[in-house]
N, C-alpha and C. Protein backbone atom coordinates (compact mmCIF):
# COMPACT_ATOMS: atom_id res chain seq x y z
N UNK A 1 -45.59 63.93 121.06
CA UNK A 1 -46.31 62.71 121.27
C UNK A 1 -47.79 62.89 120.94
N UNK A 2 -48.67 64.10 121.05
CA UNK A 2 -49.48 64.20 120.69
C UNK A 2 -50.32 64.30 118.83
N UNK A 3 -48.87 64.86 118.48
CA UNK A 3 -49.17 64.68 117.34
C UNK A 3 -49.34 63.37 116.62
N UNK A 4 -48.51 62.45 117.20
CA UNK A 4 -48.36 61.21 116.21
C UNK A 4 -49.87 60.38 117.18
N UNK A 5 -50.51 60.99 118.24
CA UNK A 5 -51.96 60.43 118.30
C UNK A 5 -52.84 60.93 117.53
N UNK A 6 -52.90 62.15 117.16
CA UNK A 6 -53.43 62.53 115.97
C UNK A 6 -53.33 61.89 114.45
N UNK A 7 -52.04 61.58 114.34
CA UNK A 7 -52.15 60.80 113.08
C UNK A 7 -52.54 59.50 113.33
N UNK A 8 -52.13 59.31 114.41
CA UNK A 8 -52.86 57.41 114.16
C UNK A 8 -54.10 57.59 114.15
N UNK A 9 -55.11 58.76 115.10
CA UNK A 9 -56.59 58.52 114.56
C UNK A 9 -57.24 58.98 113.33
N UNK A 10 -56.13 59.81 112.60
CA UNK A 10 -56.61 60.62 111.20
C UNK A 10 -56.52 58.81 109.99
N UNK A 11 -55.46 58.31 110.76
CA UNK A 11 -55.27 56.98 109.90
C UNK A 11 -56.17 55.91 109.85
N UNK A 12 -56.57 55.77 111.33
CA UNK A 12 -58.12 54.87 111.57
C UNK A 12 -59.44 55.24 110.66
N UNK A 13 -59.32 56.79 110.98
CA UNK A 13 -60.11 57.42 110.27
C UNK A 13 -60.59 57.17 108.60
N UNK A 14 -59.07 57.63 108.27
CA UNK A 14 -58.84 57.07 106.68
C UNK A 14 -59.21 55.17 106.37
N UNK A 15 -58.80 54.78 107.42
CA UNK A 15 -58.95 53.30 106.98
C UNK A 15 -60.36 53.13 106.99
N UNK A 16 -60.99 53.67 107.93
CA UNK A 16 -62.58 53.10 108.08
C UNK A 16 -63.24 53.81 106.53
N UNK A 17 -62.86 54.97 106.19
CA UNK A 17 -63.11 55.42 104.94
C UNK A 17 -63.26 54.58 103.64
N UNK A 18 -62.02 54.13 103.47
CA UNK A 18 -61.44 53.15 102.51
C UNK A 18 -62.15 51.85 102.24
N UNK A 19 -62.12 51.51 103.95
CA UNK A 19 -62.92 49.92 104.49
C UNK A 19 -64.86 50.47 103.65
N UNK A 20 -65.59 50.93 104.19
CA UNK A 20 -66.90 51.93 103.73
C UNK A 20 -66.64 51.72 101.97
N UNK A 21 -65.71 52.67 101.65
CA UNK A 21 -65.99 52.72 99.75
C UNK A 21 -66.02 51.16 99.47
N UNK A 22 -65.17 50.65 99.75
CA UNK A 22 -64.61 48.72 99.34
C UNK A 22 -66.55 48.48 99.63
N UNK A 23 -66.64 48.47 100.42
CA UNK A 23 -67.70 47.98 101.13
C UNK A 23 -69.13 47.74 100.12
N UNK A 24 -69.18 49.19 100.42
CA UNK A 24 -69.90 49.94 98.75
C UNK A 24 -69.88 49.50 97.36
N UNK A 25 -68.43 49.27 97.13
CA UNK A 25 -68.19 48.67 95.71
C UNK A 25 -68.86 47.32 95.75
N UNK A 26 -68.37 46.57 96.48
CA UNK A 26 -68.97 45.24 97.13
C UNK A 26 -70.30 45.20 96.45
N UNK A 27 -70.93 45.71 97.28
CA UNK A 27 -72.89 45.82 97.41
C UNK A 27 -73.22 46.07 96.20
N UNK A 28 -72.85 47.09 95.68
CA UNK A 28 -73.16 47.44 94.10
C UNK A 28 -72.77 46.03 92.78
N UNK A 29 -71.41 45.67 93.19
CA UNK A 29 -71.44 44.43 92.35
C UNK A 29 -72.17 43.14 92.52
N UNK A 30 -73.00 42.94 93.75
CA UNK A 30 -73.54 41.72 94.37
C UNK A 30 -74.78 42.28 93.28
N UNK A 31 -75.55 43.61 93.31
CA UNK A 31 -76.70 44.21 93.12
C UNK A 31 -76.53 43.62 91.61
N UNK A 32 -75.30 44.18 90.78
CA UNK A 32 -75.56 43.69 89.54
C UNK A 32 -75.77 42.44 89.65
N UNK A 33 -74.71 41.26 90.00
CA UNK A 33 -75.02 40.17 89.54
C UNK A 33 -76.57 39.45 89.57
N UNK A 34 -76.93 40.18 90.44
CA UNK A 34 -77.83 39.22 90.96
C UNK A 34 -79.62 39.67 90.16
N UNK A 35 -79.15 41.14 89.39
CA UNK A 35 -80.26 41.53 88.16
C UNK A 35 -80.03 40.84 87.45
N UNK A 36 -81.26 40.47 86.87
CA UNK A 36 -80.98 39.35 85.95
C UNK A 36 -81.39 40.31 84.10
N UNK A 37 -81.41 41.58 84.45
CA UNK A 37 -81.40 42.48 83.53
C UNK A 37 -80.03 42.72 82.91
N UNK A 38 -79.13 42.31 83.93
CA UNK A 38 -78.03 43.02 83.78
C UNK A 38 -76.95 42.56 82.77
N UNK A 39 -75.96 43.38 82.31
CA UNK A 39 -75.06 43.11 80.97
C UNK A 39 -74.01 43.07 81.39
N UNK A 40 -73.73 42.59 82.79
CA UNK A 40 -72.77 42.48 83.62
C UNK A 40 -71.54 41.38 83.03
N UNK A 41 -70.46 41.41 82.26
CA UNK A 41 -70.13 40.01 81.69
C UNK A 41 -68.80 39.83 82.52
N UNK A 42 -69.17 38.42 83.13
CA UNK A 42 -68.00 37.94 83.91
C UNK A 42 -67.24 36.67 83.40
N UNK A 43 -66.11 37.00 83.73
CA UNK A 43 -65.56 35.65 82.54
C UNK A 43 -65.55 34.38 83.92
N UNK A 44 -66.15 33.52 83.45
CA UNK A 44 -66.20 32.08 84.35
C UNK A 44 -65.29 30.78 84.04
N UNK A 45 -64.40 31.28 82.84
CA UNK A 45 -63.52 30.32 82.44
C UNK A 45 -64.24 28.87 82.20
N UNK A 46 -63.54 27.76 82.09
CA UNK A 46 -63.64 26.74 81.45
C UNK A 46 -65.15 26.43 82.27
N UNK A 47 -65.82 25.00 81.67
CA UNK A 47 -67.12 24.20 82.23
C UNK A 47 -66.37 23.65 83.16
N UNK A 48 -66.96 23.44 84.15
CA UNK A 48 -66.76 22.30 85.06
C UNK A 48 -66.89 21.01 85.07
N UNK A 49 -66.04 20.06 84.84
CA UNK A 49 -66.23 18.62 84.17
C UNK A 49 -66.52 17.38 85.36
N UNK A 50 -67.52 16.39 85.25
CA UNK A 50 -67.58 15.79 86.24
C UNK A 50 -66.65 14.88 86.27
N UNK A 51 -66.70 14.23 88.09
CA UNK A 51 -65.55 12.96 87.89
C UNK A 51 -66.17 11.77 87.00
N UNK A 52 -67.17 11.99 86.77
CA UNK A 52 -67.70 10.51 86.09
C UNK A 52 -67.02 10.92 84.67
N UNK A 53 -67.31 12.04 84.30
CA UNK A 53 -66.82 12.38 82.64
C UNK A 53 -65.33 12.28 82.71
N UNK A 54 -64.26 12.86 83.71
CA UNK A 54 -63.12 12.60 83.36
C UNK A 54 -62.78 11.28 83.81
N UNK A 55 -63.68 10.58 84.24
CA UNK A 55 -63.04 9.01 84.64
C UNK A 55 -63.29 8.73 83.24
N UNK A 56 -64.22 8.29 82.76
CA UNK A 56 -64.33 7.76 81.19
C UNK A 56 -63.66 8.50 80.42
N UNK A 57 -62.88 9.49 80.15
CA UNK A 57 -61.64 10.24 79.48
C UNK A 57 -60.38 9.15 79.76
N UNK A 58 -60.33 9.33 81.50
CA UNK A 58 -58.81 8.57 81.61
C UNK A 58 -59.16 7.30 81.25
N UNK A 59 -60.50 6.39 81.18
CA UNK A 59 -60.47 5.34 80.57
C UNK A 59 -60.21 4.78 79.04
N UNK A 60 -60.89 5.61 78.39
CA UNK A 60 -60.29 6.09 77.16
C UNK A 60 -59.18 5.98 76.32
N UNK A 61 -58.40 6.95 76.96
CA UNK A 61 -57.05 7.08 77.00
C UNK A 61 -56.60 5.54 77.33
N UNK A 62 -56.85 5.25 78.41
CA UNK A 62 -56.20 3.97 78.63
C UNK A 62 -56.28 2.86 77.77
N UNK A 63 -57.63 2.84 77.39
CA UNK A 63 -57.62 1.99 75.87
C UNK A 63 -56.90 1.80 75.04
N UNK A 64 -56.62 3.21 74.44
CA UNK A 64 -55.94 3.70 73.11
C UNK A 64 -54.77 3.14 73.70
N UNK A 65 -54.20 3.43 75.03
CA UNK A 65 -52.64 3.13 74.97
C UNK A 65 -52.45 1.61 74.98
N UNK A 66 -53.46 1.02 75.71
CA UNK A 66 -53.50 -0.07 75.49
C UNK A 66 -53.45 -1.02 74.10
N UNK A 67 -54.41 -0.64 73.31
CA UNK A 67 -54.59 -1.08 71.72
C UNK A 67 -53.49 -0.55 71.18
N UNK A 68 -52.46 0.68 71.11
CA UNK A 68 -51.09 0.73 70.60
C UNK A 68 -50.04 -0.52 71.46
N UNK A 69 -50.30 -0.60 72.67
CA UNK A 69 -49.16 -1.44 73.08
C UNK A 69 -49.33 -2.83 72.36
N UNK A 70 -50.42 -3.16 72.03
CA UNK A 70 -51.35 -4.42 71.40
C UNK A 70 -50.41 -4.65 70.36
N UNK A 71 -51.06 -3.41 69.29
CA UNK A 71 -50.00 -3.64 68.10
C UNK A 71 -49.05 -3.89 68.00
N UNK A 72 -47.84 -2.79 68.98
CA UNK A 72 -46.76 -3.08 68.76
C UNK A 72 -46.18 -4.35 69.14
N UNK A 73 -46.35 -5.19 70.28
CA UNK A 73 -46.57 -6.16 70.61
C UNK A 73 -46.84 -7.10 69.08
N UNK A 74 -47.86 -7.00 68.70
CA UNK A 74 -48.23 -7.99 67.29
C UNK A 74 -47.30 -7.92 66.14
N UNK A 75 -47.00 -6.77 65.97
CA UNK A 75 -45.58 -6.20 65.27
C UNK A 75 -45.10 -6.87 65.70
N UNK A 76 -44.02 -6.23 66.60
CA UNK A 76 -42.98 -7.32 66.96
C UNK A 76 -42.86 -9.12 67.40
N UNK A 77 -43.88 -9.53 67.36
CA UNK A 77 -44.09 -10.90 67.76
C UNK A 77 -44.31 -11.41 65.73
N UNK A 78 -45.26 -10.61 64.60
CA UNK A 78 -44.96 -11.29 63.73
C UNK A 78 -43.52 -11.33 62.94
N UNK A 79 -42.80 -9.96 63.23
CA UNK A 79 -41.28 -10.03 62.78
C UNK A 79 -40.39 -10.85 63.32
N UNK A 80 -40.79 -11.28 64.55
CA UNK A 80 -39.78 -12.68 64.91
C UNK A 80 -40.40 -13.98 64.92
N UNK A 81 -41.62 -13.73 64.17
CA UNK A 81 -42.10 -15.35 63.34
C UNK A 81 -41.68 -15.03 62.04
N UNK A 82 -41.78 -14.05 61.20
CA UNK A 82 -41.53 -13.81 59.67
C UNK A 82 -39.79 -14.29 59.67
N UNK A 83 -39.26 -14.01 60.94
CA UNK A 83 -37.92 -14.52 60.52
C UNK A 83 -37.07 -15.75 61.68
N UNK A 84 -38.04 -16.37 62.05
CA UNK A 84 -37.80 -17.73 62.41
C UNK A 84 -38.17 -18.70 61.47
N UNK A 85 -39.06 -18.37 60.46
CA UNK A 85 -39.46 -19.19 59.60
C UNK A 85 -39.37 -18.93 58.25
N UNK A 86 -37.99 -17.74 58.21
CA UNK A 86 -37.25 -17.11 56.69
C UNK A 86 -38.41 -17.44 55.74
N UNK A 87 -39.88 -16.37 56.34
CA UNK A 87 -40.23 -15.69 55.23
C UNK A 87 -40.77 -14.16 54.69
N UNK A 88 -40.82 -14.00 53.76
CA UNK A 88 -40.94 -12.91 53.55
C UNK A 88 -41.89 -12.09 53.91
N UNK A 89 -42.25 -10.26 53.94
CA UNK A 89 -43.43 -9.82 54.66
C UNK A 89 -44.24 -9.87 53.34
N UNK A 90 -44.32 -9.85 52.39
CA UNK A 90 -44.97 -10.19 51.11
C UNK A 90 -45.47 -11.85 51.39
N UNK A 91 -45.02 -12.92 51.65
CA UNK A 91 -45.17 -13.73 51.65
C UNK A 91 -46.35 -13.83 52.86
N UNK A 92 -46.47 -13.79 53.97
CA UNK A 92 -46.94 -13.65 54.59
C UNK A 92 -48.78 -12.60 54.88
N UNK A 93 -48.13 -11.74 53.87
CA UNK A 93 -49.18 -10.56 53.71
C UNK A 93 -50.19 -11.59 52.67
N UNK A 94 -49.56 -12.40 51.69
CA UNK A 94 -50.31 -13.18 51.19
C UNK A 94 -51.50 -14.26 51.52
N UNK A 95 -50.97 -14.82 52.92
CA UNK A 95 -51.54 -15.66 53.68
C UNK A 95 -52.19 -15.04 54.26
N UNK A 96 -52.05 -14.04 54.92
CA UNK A 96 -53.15 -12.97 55.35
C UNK A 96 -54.70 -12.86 54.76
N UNK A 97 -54.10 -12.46 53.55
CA UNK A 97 -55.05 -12.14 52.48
C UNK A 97 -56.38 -13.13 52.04
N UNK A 98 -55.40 -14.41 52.07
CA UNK A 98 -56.43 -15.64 51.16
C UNK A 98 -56.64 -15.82 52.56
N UNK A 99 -56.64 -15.73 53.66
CA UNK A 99 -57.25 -16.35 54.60
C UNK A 99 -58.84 -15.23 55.39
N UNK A 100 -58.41 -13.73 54.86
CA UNK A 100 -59.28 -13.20 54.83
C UNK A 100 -60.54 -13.46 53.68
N UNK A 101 -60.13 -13.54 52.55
CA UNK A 101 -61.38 -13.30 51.05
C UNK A 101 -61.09 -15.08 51.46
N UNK A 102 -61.32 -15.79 51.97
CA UNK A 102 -61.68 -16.82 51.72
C UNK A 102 -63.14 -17.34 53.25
N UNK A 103 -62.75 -16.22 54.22
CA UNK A 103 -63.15 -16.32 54.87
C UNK A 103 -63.01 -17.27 56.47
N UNK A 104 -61.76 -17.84 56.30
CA UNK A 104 -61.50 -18.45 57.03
C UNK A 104 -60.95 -17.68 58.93
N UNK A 105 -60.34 -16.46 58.42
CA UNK A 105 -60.05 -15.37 59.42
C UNK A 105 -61.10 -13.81 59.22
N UNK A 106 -61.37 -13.27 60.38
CA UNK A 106 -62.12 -12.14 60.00
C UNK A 106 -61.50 -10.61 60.22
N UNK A 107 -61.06 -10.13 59.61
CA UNK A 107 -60.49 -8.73 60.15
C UNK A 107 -60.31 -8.45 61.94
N UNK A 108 -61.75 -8.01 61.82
CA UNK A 108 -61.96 -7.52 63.26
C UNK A 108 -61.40 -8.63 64.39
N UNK A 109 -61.40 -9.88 64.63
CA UNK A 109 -61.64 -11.25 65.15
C UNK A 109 -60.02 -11.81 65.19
N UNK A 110 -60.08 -12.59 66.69
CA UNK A 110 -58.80 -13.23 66.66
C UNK A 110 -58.74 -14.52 65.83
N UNK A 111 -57.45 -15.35 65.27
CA UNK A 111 -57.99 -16.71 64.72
C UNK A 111 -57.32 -17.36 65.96
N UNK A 112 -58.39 -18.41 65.51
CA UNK A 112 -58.32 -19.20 66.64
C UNK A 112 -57.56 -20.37 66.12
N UNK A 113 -56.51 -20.86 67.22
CA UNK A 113 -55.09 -21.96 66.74
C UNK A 113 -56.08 -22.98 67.04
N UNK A 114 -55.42 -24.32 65.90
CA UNK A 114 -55.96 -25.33 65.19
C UNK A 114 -57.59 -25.35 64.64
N UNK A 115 -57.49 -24.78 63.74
CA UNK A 115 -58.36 -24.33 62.49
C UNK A 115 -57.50 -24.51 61.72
């Protein structure tokens, strides 16, 4: 019984040892960082992005998905006028056209019904 009190204090012993070097290592790495001499290189991974910057990201995004749903939407709404009114996408692309170089519709711009 005496022996195994001996090892538990040879073990305390050892731990407080161990605990001390850690300790040490510690202090010495605080010492570098904090020289501003030092060539200490720590990897810090990515920037830190604010919520204001990733809110205007997810807004963004939301746009874009939005302006695709737009299209497809316009797609599909002129293919079931091009063929409620059996005509062609040539035919149509035509009316497009003279209504743009004539100026009556503008690219960018909705037209506006009865004009």
């Amino acid at each position: 019984m005496k022996y195994q009190k001996v090892q538990k204090q040879l073990d305390e012993r050892e731990k407080l040892r161990k605990f001390r070097e850690l300790d040490d290592a510690f202090a010495q790495a605080l010492r570098q960082l904090e020289d501003p001499n030092s060539d200490f290189n720590i990897p810090t991974g990515p920037p830190v992005r604010s919520i204001a910057a990733l809110e205007a990201d997810d807004q963004a995004a939301d746009e874009v998905a939005h302006s695709h749903e737009q299209e497809r939407l316009f797609d599909q709404r002129l293919k079931v006028l091009i063929g409620e009114y059996d005509l062609s996408e040539r035919d149509v692309s035509e009316v497009v056209h003279a209504l743009l170089e004539s100026k009556q519709w503008k690219l960018d711009g909705v037209p506006v019904a009865g004009r």
